[in-house]
PDB file of N, CA and C in Angstrom:
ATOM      1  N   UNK A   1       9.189  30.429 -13.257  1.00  0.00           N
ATOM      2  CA  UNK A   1       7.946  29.998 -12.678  1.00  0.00           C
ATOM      3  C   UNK A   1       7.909  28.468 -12.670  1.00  0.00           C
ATOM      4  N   UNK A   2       7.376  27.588 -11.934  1.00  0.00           N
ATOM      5  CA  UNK A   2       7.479  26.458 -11.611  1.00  0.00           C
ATOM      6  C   UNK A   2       6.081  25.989 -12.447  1.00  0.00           C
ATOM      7  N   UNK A   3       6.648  24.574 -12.847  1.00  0.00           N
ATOM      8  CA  UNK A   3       5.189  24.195 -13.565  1.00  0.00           C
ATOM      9  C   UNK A   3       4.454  23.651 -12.950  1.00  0.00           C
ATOM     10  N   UNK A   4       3.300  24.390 -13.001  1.00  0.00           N
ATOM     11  CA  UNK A   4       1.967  23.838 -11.929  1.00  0.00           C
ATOM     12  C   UNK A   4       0.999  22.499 -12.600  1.00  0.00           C
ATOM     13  N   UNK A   5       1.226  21.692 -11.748  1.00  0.00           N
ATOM     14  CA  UNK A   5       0.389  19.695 -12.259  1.00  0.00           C
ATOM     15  C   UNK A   5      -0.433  20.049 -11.044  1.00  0.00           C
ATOM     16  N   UNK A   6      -1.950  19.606 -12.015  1.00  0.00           N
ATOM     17  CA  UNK A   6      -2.945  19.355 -11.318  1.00  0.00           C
ATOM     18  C   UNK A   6      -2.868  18.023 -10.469  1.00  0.00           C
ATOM     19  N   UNK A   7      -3.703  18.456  -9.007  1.00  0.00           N
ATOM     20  CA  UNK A   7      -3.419  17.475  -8.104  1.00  0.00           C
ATOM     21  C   UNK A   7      -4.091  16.014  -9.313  1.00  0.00           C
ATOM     22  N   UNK A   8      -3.711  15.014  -8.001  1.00  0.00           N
ATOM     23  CA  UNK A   8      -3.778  13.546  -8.962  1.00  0.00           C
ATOM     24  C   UNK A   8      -5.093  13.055  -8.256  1.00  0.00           C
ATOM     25  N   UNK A   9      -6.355  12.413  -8.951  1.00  0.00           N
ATOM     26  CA  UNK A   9      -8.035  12.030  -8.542  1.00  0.00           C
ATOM     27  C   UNK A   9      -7.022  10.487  -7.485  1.00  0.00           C
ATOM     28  N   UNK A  10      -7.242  10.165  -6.675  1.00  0.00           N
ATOM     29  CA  UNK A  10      -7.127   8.778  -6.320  1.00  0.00           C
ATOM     30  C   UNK A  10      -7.451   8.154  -7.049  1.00  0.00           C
ATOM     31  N   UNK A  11      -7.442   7.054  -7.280  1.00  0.00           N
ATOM     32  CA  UNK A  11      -7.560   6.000  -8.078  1.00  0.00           C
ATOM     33  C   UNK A  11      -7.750   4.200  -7.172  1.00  0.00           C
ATOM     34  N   UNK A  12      -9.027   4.204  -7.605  1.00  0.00           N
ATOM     35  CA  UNK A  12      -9.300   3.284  -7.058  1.00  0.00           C
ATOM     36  C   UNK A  12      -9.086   1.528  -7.903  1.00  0.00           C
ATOM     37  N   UNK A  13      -9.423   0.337  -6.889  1.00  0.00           N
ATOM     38  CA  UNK A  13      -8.487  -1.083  -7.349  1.00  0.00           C
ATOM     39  C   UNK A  13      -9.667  -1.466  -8.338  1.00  0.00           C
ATOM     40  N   UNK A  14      -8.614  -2.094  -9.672  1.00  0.00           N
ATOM     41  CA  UNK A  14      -9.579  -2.669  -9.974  1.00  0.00           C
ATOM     42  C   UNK A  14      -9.627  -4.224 -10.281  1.00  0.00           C
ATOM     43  N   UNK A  15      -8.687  -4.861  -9.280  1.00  0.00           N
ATOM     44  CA  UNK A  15      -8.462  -6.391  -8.937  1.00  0.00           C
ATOM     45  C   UNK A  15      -8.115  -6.220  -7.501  1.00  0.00           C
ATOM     46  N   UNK A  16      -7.810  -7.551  -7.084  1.00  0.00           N
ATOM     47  CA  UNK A  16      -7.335  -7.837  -5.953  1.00  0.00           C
ATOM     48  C   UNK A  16      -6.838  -9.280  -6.231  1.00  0.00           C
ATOM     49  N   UNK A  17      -5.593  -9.356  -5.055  1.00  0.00           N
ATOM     50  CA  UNK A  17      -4.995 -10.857  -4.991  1.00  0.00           C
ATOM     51  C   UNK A  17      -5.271 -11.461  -3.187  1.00  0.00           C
ATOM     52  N   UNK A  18      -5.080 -12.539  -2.904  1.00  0.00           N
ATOM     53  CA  UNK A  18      -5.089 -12.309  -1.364  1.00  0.00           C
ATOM     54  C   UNK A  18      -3.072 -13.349  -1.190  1.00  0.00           C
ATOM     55  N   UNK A  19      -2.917 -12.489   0.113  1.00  0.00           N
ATOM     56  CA  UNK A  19      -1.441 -13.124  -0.162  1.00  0.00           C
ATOM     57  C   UNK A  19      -1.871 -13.641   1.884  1.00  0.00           C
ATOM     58  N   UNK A  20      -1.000 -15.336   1.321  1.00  0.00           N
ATOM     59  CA  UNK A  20      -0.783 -16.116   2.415  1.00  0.00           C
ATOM     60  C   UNK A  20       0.407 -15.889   3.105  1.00  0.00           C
ATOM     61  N   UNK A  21       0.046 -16.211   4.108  1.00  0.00           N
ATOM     62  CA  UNK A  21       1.523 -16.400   4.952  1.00  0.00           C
ATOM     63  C   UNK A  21       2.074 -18.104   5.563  1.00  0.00           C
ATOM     64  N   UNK A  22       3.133 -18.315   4.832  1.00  0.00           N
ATOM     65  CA  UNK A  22       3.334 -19.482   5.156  1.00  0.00           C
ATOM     66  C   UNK A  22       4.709 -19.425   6.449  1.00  0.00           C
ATOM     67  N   UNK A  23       4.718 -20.068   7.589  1.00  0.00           N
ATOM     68  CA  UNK A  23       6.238 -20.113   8.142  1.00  0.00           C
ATOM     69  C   UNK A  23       7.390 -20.653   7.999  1.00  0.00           C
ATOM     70  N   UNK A  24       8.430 -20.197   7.739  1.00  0.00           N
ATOM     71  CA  UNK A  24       9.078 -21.107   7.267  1.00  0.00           C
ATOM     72  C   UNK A  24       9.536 -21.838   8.273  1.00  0.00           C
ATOM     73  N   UNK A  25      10.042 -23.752   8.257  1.00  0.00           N
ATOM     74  CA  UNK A  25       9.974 -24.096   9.061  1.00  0.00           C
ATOM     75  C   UNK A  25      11.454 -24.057   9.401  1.00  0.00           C
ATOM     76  N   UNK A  26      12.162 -23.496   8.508  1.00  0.00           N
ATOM     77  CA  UNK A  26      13.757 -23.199   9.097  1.00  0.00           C
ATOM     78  C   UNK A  26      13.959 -21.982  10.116  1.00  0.00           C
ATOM     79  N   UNK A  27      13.502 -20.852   9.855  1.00  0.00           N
ATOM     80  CA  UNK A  27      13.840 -20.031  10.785  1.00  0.00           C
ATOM     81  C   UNK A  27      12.722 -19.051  11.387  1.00  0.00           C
ATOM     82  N   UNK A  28      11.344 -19.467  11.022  1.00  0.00           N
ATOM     83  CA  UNK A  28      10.198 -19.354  11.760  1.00  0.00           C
ATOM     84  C   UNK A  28       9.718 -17.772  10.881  1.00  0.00           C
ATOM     85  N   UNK A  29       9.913 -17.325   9.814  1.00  0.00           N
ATOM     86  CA  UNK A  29      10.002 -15.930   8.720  1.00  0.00           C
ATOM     87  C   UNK A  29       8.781 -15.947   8.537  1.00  0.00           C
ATOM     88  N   UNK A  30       7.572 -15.300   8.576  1.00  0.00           N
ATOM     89  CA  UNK A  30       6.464 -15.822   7.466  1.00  0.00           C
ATOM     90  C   UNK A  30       6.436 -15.358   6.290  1.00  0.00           C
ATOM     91  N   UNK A  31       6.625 -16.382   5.305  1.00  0.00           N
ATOM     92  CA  UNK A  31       6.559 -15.780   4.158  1.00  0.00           C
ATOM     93  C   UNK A  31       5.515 -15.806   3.108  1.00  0.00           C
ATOM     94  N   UNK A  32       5.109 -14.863   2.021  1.00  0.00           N
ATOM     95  CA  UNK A  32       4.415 -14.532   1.745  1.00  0.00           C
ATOM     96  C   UNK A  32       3.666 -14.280   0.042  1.00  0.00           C
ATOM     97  N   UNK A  33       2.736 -15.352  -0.081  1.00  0.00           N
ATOM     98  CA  UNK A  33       2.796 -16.344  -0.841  1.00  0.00           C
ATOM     99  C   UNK A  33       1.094 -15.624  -2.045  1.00  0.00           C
ATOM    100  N   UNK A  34       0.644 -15.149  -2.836  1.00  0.00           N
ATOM    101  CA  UNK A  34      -0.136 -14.571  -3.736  1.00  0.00           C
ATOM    102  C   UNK A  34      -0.491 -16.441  -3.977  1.00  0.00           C
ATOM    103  N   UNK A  35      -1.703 -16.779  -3.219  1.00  0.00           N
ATOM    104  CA  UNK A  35      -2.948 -17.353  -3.254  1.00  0.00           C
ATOM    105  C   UNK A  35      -2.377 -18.635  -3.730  1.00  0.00           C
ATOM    106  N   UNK A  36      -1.479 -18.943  -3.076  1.00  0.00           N
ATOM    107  CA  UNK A  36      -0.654 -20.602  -3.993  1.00  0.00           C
ATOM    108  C   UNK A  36      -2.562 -21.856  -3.898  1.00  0.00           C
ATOM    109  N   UNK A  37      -2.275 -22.496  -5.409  1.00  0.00           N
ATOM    110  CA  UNK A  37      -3.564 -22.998  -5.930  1.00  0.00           C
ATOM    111  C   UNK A  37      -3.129 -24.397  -5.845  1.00  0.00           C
ATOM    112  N   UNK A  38      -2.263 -24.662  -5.857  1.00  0.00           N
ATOM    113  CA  UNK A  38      -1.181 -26.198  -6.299  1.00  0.00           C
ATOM    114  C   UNK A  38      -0.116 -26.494  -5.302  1.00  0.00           C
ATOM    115  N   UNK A  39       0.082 -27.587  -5.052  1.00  0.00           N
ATOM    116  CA  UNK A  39       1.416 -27.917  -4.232  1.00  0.00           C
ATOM    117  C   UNK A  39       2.871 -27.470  -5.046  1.00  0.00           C
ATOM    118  N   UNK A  40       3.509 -26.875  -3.888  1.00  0.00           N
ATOM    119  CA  UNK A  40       4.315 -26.459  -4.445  1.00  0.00           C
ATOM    120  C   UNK A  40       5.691 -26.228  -3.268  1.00  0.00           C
ATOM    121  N   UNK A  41       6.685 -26.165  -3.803  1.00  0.00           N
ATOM    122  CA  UNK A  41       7.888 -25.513  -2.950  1.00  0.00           C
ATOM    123  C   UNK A  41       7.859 -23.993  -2.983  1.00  0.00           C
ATOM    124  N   UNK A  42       8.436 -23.359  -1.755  1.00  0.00           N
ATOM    125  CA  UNK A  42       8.245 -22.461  -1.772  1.00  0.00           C
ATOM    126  C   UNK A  42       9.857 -21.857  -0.999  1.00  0.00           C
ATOM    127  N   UNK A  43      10.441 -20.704  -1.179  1.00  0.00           N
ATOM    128  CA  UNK A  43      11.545 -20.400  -0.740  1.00  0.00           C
ATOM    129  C   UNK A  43      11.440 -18.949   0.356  1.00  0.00           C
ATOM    130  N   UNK A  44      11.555 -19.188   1.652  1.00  0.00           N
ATOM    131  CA  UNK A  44      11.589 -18.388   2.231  1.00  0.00           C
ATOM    132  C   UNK A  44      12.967 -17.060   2.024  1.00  0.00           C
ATOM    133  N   UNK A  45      12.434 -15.536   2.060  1.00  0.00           N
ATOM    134  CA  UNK A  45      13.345 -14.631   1.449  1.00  0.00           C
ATOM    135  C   UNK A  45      14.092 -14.376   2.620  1.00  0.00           C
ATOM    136  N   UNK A  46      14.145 -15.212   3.802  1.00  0.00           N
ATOM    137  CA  UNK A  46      15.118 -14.218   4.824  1.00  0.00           C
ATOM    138  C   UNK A  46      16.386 -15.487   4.439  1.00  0.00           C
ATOM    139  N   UNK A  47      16.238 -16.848   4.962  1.00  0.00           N
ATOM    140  CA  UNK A  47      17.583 -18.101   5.060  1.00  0.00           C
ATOM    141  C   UNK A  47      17.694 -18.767   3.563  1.00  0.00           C
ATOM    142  N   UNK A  48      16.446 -18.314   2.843  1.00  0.00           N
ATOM    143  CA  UNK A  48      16.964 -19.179   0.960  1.00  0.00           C
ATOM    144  C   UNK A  48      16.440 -20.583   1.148  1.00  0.00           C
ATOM    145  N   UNK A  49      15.910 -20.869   2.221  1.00  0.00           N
ATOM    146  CA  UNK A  49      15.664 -22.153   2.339  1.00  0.00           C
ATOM    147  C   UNK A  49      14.371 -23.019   1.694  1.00  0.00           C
ATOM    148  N   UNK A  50      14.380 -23.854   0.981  1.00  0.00           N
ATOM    149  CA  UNK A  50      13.219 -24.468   0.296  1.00  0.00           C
ATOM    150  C   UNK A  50      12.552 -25.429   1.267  1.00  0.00           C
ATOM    151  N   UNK A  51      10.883 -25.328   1.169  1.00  0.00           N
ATOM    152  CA  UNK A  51      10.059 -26.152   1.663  1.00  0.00           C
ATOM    153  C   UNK A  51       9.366 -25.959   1.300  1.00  0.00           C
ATOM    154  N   UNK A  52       8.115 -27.294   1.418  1.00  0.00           N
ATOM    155  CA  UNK A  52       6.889 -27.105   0.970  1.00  0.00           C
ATOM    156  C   UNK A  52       5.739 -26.945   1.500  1.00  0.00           C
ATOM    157  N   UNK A  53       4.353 -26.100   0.499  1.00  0.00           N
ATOM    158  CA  UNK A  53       3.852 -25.826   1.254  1.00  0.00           C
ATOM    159  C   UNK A  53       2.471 -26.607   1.160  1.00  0.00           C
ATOM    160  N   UNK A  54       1.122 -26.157   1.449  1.00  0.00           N
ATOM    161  CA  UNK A  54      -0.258 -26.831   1.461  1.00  0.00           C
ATOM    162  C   UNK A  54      -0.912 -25.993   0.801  1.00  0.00           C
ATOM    163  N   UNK A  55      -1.314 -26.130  -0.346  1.00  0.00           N
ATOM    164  CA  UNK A  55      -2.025 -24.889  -1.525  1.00  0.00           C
ATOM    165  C   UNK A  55      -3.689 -24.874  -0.580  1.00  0.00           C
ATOM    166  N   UNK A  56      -3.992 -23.371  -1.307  1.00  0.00           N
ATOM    167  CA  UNK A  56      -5.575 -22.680  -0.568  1.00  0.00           C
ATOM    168  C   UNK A  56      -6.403 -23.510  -1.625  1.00  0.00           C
ATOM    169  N   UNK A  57      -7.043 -23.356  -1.261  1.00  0.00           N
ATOM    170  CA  UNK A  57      -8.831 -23.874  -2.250  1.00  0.00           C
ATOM    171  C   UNK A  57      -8.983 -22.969  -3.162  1.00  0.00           C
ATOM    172  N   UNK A  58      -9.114 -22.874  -4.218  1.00  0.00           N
ATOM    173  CA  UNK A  58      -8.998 -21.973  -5.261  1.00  0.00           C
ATOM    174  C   UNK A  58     -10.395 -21.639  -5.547  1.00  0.00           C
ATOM    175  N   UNK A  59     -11.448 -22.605  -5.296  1.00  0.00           N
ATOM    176  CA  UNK A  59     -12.835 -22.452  -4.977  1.00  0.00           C
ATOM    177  C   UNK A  59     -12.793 -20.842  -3.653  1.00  0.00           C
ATOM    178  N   UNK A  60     -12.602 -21.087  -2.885  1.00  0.00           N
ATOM    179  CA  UNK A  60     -12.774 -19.838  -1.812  1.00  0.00           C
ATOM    180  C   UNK A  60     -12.084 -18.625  -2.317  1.00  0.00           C
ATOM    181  N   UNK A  61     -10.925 -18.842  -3.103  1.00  0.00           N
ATOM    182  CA  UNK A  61     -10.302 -17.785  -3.666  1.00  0.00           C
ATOM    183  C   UNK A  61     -11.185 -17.235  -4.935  1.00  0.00           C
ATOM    184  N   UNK A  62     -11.780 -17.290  -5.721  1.00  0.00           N
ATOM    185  CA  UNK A  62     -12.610 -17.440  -6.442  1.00  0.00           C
ATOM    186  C   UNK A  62     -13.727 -16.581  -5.690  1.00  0.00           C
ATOM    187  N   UNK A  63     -14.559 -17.127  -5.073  1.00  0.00           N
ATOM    188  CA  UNK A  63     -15.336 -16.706  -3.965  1.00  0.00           C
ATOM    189  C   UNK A  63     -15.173 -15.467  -3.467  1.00  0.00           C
ATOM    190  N   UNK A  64     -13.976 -15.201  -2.904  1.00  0.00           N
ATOM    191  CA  UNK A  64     -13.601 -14.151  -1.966  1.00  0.00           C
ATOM    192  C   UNK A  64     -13.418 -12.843  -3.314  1.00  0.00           C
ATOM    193  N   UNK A  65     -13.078 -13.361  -4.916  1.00  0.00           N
ATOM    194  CA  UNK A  65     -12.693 -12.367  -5.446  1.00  0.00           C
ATOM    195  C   UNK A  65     -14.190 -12.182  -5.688  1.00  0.00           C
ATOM    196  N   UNK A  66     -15.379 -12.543  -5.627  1.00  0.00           N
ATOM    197  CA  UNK A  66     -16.433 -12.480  -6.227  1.00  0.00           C
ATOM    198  C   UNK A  66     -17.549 -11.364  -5.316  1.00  0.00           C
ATOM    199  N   UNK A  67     -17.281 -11.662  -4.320  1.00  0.00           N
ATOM    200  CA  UNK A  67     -17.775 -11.125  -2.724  1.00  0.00           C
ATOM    201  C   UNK A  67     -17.577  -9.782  -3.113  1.00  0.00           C
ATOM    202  N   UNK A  68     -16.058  -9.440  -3.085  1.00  0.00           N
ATOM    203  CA  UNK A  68     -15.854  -8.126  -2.908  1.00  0.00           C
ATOM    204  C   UNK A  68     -15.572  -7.998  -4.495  1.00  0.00           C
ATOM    205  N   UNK A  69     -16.304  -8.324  -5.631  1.00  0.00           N
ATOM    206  CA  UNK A  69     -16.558  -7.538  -6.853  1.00  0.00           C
ATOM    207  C   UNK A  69     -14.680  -7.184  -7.267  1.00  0.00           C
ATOM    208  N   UNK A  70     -13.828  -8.194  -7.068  1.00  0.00           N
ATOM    209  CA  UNK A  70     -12.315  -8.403  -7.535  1.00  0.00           C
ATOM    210  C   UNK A  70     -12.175  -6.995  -6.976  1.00  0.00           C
ATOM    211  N   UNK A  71     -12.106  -6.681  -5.852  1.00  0.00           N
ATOM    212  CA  UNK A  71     -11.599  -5.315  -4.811  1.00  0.00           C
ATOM    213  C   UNK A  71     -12.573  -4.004  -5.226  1.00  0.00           C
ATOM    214  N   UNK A  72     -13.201  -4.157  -5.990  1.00  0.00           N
ATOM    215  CA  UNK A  72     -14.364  -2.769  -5.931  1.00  0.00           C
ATOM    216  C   UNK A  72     -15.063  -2.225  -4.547  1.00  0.00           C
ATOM    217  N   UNK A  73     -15.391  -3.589  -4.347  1.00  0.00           N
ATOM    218  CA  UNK A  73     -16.471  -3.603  -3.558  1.00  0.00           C
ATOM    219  C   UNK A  73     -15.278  -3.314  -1.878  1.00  0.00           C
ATOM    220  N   UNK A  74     -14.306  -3.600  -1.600  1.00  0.00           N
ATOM    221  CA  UNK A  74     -13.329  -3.565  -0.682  1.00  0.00           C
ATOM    222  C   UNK A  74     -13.057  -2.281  -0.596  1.00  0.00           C
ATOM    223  N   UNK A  75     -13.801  -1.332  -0.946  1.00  0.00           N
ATOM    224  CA  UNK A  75     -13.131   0.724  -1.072  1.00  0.00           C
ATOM    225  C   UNK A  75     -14.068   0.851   0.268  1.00  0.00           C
ATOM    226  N   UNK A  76     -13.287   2.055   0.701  1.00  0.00           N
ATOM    227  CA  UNK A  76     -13.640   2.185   2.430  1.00  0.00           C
ATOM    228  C   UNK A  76     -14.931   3.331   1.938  1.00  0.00           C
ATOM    229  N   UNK A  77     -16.329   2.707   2.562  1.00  0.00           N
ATOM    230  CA  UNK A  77     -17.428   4.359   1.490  1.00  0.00           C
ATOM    231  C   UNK A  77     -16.994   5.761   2.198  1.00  0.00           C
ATOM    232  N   UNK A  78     -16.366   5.341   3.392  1.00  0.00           N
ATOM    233  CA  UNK A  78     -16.178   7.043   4.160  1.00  0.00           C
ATOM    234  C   UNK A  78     -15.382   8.118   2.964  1.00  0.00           C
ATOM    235  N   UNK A  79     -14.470   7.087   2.041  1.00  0.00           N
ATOM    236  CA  UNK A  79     -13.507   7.881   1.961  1.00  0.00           C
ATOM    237  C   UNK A  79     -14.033   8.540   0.242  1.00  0.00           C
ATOM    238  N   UNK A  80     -15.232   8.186  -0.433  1.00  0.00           N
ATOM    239  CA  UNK A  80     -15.923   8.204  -1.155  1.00  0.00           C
ATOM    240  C   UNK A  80     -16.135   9.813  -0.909  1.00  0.00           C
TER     241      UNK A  80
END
């Protein structure tokens, strides 16, 4: 007899990050960057190539996690 597992409840977020897209200016990739706060280099994953990029406002990031309650508030209600 096969062992029977109860189905699994979804599970909903209980953070969120927001991820940028930067281009790279070597081979045009966008790559993809978890909320850079600071200047920084950054290495695109397709050519390896280093450049730098222009950090987000960490104020709006902040903000945006606050809005949507750090992704609570971001759950679709239909699916509720």
């Amino acid at each position: 007899m096969s062992d029977m597992k109860k189905p699994l409840t979804p599970v909903k977020p209980t953070g969120m990050e927001l991820i940028f897209l930067y281009p790279c200016p070597h081979c045009d990739r966008e790559v993809p960057l978890i909320a850079p706060s600071r200047p920084a280099m950054a290495q695109c994953d397709a050519c390896r190539e280093n450049f730098p990029i222009v950090p987000v406002d960490d104020r709006t990031i902040r903000y945006m996690k606050v809005i949507l309650a750090g992704g609570k508030a971001g759950i679709d209600p239909d699916f509720l």
